[in-house]
Every structure is written in C-alpha cells, then in structure tokens.
C-alpha atoms as a PDB file:
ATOM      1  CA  UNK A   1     105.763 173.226 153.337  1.00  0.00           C
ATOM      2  CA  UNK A   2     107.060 176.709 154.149  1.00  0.00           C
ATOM      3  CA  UNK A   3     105.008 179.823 152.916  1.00  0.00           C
ATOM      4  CA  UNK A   4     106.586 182.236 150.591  1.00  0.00           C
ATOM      5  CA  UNK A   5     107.710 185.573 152.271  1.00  0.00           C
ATOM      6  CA  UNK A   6     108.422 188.835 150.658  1.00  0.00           C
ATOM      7  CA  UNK A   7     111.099 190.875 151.712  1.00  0.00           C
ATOM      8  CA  UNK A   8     109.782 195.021 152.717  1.00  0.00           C
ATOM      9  CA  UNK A   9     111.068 197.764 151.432  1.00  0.00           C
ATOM     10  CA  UNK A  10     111.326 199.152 155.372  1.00  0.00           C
ATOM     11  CA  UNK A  11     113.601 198.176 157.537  1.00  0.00           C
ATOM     12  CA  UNK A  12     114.268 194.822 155.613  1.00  0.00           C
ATOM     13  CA  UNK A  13     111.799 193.032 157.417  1.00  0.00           C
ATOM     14  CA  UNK A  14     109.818 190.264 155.703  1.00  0.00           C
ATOM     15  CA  UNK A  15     105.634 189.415 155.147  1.00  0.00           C
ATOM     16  CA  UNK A  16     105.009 192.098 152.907  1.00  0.00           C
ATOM     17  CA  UNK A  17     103.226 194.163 154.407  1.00  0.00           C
ATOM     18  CA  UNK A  18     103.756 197.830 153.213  1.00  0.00           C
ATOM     19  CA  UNK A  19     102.669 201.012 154.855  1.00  0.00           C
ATOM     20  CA  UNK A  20      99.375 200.664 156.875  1.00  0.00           C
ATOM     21  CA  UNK A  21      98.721 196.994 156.277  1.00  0.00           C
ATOM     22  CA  UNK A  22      99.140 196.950 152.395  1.00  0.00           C
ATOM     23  CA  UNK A  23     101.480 194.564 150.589  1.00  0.00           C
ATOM     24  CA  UNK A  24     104.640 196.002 150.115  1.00  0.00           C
ATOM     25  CA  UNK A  25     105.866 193.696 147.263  1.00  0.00           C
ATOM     26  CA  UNK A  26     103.834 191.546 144.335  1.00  0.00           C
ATOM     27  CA  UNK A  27     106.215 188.896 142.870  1.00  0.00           C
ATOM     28  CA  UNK A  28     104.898 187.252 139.387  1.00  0.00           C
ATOM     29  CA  UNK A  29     106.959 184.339 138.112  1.00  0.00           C
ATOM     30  CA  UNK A  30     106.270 182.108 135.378  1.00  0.00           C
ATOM     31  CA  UNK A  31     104.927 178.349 135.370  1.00  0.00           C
ATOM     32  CA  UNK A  32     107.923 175.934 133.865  1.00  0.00           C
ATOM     33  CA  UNK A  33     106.782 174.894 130.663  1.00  0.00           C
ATOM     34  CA  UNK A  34     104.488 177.129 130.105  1.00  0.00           C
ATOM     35  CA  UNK A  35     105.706 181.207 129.862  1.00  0.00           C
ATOM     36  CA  UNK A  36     102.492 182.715 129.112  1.00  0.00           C
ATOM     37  CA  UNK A  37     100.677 180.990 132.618  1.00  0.00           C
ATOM     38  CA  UNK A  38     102.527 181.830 136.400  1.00  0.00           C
ATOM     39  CA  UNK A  39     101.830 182.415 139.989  1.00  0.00           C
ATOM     40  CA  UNK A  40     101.821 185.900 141.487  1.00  0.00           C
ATOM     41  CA  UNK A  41     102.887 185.525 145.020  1.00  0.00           C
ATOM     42  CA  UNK A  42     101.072 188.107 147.370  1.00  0.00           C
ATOM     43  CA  UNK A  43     102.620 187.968 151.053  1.00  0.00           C
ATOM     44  CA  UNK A  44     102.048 184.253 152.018  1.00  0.00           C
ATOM     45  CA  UNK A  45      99.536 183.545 148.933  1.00  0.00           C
ATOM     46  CA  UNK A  46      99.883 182.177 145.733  1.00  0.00           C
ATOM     47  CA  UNK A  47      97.730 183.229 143.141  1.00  0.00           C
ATOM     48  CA  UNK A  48      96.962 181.703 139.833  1.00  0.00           C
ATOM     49  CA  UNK A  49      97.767 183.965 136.659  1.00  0.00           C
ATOM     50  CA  UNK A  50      97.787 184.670 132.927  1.00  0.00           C
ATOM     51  CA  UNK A  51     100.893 186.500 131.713  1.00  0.00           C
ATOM     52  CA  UNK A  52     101.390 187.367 128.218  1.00  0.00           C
ATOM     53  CA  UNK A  53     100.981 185.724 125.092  1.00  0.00           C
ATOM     54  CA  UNK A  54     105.155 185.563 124.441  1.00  0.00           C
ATOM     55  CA  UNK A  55     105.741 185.768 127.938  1.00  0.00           C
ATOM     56  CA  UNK A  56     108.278 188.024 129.998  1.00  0.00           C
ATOM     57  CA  UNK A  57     110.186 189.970 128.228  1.00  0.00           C
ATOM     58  CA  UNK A  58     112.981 192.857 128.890  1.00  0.00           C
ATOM     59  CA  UNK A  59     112.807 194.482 125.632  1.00  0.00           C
ATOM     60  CA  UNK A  60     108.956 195.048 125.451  1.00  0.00           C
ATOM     61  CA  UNK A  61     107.746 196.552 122.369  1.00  0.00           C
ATOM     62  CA  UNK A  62     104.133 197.563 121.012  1.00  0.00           C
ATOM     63  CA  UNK A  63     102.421 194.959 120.131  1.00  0.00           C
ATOM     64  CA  UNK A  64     104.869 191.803 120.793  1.00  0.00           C
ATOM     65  CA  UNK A  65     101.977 190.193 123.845  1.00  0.00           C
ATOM     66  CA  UNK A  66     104.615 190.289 126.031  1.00  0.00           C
ATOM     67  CA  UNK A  67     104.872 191.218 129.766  1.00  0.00           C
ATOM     68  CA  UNK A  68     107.276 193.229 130.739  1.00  0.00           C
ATOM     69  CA  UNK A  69     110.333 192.168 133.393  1.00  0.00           C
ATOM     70  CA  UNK A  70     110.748 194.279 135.754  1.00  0.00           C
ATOM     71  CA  UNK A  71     109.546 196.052 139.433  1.00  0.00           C
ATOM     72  CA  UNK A  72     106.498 198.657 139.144  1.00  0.00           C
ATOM     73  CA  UNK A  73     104.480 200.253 141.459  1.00  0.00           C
ATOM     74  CA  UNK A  74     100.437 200.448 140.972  1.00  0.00           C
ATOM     75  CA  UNK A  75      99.668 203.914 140.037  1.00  0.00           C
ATOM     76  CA  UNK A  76      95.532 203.003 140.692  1.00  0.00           C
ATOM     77  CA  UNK A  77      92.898 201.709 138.675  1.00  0.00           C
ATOM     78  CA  UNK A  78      89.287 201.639 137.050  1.00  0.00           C
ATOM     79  CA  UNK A  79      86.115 199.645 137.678  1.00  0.00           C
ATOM     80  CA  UNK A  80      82.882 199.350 135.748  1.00  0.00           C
ATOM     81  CA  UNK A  81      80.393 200.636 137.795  1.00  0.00           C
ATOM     82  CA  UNK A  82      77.061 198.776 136.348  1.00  0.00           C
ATOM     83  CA  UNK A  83      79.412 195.610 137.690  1.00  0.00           C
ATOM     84  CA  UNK A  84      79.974 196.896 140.879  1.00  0.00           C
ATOM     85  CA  UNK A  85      77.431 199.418 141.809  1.00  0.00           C
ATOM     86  CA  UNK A  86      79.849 200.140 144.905  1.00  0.00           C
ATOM     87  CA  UNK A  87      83.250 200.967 144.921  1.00  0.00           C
ATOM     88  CA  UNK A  88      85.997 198.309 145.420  1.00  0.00           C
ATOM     89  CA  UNK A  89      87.555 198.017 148.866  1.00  0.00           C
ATOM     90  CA  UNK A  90      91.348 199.785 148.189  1.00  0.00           C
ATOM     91  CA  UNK A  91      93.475 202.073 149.630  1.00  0.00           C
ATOM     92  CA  UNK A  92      94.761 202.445 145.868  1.00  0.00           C
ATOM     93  CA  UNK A  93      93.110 205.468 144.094  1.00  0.00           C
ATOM     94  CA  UNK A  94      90.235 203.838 141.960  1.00  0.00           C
ATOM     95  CA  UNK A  95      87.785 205.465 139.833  1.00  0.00           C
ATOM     96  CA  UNK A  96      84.291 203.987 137.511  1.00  0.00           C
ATOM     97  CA  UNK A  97      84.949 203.254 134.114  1.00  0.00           C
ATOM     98  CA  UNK A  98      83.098 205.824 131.616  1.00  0.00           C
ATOM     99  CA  UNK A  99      81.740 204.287 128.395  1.00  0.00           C
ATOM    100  CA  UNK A 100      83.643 206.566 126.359  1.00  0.00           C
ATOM    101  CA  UNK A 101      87.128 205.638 128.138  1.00  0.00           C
ATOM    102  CA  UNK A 102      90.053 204.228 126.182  1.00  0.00           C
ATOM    103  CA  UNK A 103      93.982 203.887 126.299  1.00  0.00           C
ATOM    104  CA  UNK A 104      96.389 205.308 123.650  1.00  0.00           C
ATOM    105  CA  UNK A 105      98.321 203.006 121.920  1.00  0.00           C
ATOM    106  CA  UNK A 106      99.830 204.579 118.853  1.00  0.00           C
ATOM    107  CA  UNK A 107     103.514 205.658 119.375  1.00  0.00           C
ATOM    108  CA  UNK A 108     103.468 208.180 117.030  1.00  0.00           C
ATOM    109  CA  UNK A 109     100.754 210.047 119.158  1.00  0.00           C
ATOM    110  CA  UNK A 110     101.577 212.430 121.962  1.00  0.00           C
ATOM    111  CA  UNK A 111      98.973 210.957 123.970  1.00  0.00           C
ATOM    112  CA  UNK A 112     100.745 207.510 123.354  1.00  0.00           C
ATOM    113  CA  UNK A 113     100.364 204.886 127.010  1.00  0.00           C
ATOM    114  CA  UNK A 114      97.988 207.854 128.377  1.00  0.00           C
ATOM    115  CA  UNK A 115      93.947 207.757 129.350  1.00  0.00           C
ATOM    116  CA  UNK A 116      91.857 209.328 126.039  1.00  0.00           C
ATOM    117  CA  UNK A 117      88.592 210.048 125.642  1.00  0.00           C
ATOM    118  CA  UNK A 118      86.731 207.956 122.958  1.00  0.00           C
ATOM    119  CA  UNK A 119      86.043 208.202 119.614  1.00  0.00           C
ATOM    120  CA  UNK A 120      89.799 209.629 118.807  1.00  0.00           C
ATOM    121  CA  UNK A 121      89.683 210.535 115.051  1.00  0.00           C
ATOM    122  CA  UNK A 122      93.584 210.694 115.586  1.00  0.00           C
ATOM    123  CA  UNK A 123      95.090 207.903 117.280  1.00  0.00           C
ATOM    124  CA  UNK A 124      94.259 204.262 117.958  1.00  0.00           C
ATOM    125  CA  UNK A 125      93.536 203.266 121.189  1.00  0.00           C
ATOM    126  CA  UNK A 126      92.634 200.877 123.194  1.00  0.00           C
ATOM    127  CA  UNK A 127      88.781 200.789 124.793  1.00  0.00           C
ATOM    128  CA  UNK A 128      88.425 200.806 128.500  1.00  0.00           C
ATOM    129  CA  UNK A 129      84.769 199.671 128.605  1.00  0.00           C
ATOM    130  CA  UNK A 130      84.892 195.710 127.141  1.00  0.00           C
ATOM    131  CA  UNK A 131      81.929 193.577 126.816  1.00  0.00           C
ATOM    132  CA  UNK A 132      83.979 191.036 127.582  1.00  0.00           C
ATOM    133  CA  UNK A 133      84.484 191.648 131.209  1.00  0.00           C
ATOM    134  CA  UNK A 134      88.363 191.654 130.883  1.00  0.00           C
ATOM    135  CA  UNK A 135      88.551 195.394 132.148  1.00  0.00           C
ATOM    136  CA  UNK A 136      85.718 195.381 134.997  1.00  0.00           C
ATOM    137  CA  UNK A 137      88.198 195.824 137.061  1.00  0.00           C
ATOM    138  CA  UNK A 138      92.002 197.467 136.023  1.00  0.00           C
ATOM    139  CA  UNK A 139      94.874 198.362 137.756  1.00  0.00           C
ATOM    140  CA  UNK A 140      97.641 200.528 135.976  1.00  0.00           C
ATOM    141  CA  UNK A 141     101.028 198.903 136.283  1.00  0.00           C
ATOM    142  CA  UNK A 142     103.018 201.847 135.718  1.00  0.00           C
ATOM    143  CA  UNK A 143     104.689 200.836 132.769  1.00  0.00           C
ATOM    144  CA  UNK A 144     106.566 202.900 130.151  1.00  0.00           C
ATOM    145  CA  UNK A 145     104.858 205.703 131.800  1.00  0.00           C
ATOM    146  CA  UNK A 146     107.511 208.080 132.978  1.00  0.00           C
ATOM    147  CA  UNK A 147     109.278 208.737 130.688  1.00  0.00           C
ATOM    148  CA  UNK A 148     107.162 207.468 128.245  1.00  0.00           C
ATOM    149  CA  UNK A 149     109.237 205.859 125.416  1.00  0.00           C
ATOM    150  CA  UNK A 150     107.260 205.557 122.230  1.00  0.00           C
ATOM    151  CA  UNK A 151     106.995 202.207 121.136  1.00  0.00           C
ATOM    152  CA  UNK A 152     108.107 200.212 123.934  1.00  0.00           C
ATOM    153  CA  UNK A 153     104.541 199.296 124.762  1.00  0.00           C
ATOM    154  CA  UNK A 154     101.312 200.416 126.220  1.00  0.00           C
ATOM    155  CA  UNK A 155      98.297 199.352 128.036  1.00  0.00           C
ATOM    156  CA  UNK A 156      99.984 197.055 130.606  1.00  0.00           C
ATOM    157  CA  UNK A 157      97.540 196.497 133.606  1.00  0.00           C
ATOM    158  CA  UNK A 158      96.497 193.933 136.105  1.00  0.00           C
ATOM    159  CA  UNK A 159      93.051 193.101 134.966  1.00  0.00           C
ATOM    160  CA  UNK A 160      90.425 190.228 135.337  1.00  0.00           C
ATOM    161  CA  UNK A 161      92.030 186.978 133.228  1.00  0.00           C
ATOM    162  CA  UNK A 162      89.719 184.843 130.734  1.00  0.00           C
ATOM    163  CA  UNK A 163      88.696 181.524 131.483  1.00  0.00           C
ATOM    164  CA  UNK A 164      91.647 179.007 131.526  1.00  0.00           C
ATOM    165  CA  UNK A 165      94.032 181.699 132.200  1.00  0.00           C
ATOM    166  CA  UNK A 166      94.453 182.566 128.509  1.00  0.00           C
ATOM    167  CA  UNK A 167      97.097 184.615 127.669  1.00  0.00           C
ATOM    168  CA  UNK A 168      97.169 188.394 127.548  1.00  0.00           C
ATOM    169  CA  UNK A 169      98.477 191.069 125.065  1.00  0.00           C
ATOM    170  CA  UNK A 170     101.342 191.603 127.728  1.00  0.00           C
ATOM    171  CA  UNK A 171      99.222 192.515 131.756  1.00  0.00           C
ATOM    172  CA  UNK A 172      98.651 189.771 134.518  1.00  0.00           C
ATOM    173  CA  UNK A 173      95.411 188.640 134.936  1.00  0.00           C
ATOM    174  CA  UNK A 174      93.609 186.952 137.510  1.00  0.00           C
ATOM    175  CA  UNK A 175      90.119 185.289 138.071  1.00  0.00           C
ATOM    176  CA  UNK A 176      87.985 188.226 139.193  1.00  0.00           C
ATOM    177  CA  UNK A 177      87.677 186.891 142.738  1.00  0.00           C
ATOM    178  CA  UNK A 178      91.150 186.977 143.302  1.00  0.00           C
ATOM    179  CA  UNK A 179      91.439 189.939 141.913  1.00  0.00           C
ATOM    180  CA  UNK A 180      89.146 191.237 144.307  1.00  0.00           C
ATOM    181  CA  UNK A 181      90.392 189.994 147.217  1.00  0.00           C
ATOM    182  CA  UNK A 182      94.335 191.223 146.375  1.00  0.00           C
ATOM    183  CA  UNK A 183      92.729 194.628 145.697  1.00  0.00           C
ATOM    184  CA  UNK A 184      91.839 194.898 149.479  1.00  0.00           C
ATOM    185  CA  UNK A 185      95.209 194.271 150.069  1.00  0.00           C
ATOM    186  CA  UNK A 186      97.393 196.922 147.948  1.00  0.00           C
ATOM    187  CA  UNK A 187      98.368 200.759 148.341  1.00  0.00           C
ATOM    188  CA  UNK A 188     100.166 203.429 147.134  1.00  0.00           C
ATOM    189  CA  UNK A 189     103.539 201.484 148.453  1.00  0.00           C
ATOM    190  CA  UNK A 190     102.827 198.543 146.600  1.00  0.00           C
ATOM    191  CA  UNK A 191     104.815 197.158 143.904  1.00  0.00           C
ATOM    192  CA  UNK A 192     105.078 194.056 141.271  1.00  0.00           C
ATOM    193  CA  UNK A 193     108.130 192.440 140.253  1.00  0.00           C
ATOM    194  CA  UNK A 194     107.708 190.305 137.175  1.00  0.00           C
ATOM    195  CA  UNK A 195     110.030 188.036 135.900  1.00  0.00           C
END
C-alpha cells in the first residue's frame, strides 16, 4: 500500500516537509459515513480524528458545530502547565494556559474570536482552562481571524479529542498522544486543509 504524500509549498516537491523539517501541509478529510469522525494526514501518517458535530462546512457560522473547509495556517497555541510542567517540543510559538484565560465568542463584541481575560462582565466567552482536559493542549487554527467577520464562528482549534473521537463544536481533535507527537512536527509554515 502506498503512503500518502503531501505536496510543499516550495519548489513543488512532495513529503511535507516545510521550512526546517516542519510539515508543510496538514490534510483533514472526513470518514465515509460518518462526517463528524476523519483522518488528518500528516506527511506519510494517518491520524485518527474528531471533526465537528455537523461536519465540514463552507458557510461556518457561530454556533452551527461545524468545521470549517478550507486551508489555514497555525498561528500557535496554549498548554496547561500543571499537565505538562515542561513546555511542549514545537517550533510553533506556545505559551501556559492561565486560569483566568478564555476565548470571545459573542459577535456583537469587539473582542469577538480574540484571547480575553476571565470573568468578562461584557461578553461571553469561551474558557481556556477546562477540567475536562479538552484544552491541555490548543493550537489556534487561524480561523475567521483576519478579518474577523462577526458571526461566522469562533474558537476553532486543534485540541485534545474525547474518548471515542466524539464530535467537537467545529476544531479537530486528536488523542493527546498524537497530538503530542504532530506538535513536534509543525512550524510557523505549516498549514491544514480541511475538507
């Protein structure tokens, strides 16, 4: 059985491999029958996932638990530091998770798809520090984030998926060791193609 390539963005080369060793393309593709489980496809692996809820979608809107087709590059991430007293192994910019952390995810706010500091007496948001482990680890897909279109959906990361590969609100998840392990593997260059 042949391994699955991915074509660079240099040269037109293939394997994947971006700038200084890291991955140059992510390609997540749903399972048949089943839209809200895939396979992300990292160089010559293929890794188990959790999509969304309703899964891919080119018209994402708040709140639908839908992923979002399209290509987007990792912007960097968060982990929760009393689960890994030392930094994960990236060349993507990562920083620990503060209890107070959250994500904005009320359109009508000006801080809407942004980082906020928690409690926010003036816009609903998302919490960044989760007792249920979802969001030990987070990378920022780069979604509706430039410019930032109110109401086409916030929040979407790469994040640590639930047992069974339950579906998400609209990110990719994977099992945290996998997680782990890809993490070692992306960079600034990186980018994920859903759908």
């Amino acid at each position: 059985m042949r391994r699955p390539q991915v074509a660079k963005r240099n040269g037109g080369k293939t394997g994947g491999q971006g700038r200084a060793g890291a991955l140059g393309l992510l390609r997540v593709r749903p399972l048949p029958g089943d839209p809200t489980r895939g396979t992300l496809i990292a160089g010559g692996s293929v890794i188990p996932c959790a999509l969304g809820r309703s899964g891919i979608t080119s018209r994402k809107r708040e709140g639908d638990g839908a992923s979002p087709r399209g290509v987007f590059r990792l912007r960097g991430g968060f982990y929760r530091p009393d689960r890994f007293p030392v930094r994960p192994v990236s060349a993507l910019p990562l920083r620990a998770t503060r209890r107070d952390d959250g994500w904005c995810d009320a359109p009508q706010d000006r801080r809407y798809n942004r980082p906020i500091r928690l409690p926010s007496t003036a816009a609903s948001a998302e919490r960044l520090w989760r007792d249920d482990g979802l969001y030990d680890l987070v990378i920022d897909l780069d979604y509706n984030r430039g410019p930032i279109r109110p109401g086409r959906g916030s929040a979407i990361f790469l994040h640590i998926a639930r047992s069974g590969y339950r579906p998400t609100e609209g990110c990719v998840a994977l099992k945290p060791a996998d997680l782990l392990r890809l993490l070692r593997r992306l960079g600034p260059g990186t980018r994920m193609r859903i759908g």
